[in-house]
N, C-alpha and C. Protein backbone atom coordinates (compact mmCIF):
# COMPACT_ATOMS: atom_id res chain seq x y z
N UNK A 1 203.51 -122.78 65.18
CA UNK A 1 202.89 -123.11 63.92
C UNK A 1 201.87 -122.02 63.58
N UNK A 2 202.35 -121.33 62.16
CA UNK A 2 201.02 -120.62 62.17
C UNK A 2 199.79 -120.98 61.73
N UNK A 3 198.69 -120.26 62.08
CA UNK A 3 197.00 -120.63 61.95
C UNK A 3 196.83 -119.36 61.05
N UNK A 4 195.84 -119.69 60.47
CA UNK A 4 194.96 -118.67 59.15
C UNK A 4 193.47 -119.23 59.34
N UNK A 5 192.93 -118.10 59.51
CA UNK A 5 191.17 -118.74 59.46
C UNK A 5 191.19 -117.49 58.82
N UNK A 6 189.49 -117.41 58.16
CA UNK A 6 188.82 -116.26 57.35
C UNK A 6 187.38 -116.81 57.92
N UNK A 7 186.96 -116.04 57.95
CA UNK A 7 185.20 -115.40 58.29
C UNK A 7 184.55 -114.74 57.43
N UNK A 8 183.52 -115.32 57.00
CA UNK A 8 182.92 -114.25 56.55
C UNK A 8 181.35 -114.15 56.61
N UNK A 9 180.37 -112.83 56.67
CA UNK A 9 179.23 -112.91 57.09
C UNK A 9 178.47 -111.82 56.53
N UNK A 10 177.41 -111.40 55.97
CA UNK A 10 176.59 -110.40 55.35
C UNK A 10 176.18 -110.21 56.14
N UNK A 11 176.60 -108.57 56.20
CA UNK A 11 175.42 -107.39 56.96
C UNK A 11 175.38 -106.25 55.63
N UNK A 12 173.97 -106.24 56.45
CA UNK A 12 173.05 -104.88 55.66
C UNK A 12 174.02 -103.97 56.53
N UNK A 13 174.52 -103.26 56.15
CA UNK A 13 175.04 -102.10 56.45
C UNK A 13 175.86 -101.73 56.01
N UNK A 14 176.01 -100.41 55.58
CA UNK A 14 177.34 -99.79 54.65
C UNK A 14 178.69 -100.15 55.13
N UNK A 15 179.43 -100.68 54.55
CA UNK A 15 181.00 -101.06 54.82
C UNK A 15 181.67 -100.23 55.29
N UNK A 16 181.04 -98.74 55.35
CA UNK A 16 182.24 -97.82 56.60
C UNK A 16 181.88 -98.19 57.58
N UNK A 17 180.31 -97.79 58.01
CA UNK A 17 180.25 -98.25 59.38
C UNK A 17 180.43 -99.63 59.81
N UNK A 18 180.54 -100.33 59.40
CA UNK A 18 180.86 -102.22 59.75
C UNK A 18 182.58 -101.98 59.96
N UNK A 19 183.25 -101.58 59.40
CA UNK A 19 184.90 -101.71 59.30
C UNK A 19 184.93 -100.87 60.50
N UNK A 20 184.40 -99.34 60.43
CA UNK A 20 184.55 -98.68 61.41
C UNK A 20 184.21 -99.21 63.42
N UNK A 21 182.95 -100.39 63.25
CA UNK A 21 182.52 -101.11 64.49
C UNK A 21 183.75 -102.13 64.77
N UNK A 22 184.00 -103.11 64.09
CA UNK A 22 185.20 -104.02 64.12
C UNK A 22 186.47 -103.94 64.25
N UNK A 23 186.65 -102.64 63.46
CA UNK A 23 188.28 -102.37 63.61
C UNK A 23 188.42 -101.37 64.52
N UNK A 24 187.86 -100.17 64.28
CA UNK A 24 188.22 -98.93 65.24
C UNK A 24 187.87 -98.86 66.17
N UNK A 25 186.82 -99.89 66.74
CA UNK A 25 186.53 -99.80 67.92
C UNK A 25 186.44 -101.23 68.24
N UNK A 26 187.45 -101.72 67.79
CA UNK A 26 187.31 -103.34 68.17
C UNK A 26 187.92 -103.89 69.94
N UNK A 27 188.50 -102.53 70.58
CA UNK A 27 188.57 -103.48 72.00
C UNK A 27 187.46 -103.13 72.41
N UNK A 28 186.80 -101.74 72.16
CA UNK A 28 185.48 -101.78 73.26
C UNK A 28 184.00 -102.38 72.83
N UNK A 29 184.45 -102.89 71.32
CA UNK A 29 182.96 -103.84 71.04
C UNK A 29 183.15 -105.00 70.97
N UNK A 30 184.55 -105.79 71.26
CA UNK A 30 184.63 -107.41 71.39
C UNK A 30 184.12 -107.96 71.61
N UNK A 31 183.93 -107.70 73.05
CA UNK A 31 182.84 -108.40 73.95
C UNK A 31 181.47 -108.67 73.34
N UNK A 32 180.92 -108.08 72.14
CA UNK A 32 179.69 -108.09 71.91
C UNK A 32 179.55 -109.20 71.15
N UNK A 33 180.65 -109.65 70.61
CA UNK A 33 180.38 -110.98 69.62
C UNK A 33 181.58 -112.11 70.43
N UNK A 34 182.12 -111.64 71.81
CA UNK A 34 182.97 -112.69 72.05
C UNK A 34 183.28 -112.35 73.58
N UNK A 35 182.37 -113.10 74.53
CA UNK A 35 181.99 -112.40 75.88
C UNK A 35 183.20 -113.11 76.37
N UNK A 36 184.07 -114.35 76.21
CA UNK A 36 185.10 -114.63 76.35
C UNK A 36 186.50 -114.36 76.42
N UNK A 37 186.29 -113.32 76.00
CA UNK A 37 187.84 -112.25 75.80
C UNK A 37 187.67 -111.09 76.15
N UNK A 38 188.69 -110.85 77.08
CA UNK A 38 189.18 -109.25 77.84
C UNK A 38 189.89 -108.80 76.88
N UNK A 39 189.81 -107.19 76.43
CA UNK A 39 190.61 -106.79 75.68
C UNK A 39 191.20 -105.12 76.41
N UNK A 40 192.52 -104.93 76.34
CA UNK A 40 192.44 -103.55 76.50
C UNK A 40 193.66 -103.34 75.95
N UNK A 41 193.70 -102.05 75.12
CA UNK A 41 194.98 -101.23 74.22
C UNK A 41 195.68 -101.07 75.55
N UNK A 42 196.88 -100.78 75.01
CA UNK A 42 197.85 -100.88 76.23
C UNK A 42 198.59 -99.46 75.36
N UNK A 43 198.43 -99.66 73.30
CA UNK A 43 199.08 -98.12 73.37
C UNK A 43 197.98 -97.20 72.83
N UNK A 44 198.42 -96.12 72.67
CA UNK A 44 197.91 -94.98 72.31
C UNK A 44 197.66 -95.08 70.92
N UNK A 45 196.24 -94.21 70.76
CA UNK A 45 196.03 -93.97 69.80
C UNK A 45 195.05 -94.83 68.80
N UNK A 46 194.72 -94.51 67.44
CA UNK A 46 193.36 -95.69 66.36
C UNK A 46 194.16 -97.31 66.37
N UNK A 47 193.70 -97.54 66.23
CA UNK A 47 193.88 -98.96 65.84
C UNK A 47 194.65 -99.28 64.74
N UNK A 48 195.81 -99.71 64.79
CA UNK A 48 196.64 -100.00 63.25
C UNK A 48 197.90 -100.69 63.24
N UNK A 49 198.74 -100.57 62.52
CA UNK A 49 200.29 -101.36 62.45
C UNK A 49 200.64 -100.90 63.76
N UNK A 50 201.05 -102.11 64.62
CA UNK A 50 201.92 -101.54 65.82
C UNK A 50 200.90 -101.38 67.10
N UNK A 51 199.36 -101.55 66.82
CA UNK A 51 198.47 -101.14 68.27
C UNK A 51 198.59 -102.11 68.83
N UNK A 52 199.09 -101.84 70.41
CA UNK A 52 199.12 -103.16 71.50
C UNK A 52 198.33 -103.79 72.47
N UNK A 53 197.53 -105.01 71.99
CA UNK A 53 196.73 -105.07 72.94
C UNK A 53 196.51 -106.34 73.70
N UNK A 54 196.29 -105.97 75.06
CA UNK A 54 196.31 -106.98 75.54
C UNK A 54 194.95 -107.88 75.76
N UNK A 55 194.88 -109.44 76.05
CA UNK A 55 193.98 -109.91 75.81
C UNK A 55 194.15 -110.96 77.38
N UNK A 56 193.47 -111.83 77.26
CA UNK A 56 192.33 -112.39 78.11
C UNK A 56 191.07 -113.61 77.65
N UNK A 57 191.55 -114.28 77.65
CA UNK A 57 190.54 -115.58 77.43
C UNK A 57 190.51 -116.73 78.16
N UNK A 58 188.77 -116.76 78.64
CA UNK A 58 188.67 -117.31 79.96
C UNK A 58 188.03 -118.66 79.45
N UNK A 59 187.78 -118.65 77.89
CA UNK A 59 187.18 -119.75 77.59
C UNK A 59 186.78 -121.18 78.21
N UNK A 60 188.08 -121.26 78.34
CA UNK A 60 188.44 -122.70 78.69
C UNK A 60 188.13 -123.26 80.06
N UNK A 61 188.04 -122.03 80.62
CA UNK A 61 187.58 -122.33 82.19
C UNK A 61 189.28 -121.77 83.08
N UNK A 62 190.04 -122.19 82.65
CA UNK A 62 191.76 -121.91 83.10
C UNK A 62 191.71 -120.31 81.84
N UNK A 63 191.91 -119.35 82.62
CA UNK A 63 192.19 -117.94 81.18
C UNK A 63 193.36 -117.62 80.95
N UNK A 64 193.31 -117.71 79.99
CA UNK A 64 194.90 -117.19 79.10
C UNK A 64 194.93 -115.67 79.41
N UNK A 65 196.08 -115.63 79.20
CA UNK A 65 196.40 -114.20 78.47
C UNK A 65 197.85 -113.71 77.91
N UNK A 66 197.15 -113.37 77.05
CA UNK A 66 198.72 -112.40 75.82
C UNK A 66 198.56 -111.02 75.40
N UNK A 67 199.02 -110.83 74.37
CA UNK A 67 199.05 -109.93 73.58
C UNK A 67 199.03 -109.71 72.30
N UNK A 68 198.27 -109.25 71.51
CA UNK A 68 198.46 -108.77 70.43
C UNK A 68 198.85 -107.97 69.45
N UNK A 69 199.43 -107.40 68.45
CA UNK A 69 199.74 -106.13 67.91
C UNK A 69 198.70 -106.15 66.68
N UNK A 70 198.51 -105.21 66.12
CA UNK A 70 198.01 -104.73 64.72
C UNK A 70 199.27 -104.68 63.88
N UNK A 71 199.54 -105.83 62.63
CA UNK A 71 200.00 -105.79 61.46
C UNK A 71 199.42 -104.92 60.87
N UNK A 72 198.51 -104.39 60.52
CA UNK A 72 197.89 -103.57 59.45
C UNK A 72 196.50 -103.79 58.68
N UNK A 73 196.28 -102.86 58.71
CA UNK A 73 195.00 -102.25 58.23
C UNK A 73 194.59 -102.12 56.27
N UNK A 74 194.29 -102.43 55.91
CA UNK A 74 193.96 -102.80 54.68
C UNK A 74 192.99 -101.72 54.46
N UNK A 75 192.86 -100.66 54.15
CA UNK A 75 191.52 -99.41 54.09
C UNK A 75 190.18 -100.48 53.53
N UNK A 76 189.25 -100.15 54.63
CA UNK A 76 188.24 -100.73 54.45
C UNK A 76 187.76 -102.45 54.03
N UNK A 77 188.74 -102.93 54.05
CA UNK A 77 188.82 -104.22 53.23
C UNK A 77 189.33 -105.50 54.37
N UNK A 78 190.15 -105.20 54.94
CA UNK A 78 190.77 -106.48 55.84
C UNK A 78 191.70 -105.62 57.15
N UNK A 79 192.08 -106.05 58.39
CA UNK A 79 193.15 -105.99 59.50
C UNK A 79 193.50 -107.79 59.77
N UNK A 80 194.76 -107.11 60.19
CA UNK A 80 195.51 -108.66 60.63
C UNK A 80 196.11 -107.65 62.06
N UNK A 81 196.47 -109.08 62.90
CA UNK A 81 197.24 -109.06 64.28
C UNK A 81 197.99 -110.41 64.56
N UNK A 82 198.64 -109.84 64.83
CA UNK A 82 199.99 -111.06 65.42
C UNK A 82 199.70 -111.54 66.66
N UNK A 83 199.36 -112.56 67.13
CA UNK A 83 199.41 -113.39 68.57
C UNK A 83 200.41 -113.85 68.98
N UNK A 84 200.48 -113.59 70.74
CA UNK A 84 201.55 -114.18 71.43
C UNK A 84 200.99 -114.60 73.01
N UNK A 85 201.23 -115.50 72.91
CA UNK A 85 200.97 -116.17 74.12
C UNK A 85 202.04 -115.83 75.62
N UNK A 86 201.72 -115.15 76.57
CA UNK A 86 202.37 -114.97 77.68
C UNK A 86 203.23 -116.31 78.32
N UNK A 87 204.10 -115.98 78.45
CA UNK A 87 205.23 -117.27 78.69
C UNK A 87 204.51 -117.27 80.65
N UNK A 88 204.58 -119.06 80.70
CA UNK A 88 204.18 -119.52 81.71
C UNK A 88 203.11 -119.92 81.78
């Protein structure tokens, strides 16, 4: 079943550098707003349609883990990723 959430939150700060913290460097600053999730690219290269990454969430006390890809990048404006849950 798919899920859709939206977020949204005001920061003082110019919209390159905010897109640029979240998206382009979103496995190595996750942790800063979500100490619950392991993240690491698995491919090469910026962040975009097709980046693979794997994840880690210990939330629950039992931790998941899957993977994600990057659908795409919206210049400056929005990213989406596809979730998949590791079979087992």
């Amino acid at each position: 079943m798919p899920v859709r959430f939206e977020v949204s939150q005001v920061i003082d700060r110019p919209l390159e550098k905010v897109f640029h913290f979240i998206v382009h460097e979103h496995v190595h600053n996750h942790p800063r707003w979500d100490p619950d999730i392991e993240l690491e690219q698995l491919s090469e290269g910026p962040i975009g349609l097709g980046t693979q990454i794997r994840r880690r969430n210990s939330r629950s006390g039992t931790p998941v883990e899957g993977e994600h890809a990057g659908g795409g990048i919206r210049r400056k404006s929005s990213l989406c990723y596809g979730h998949s849950r590791q079979p087992g």
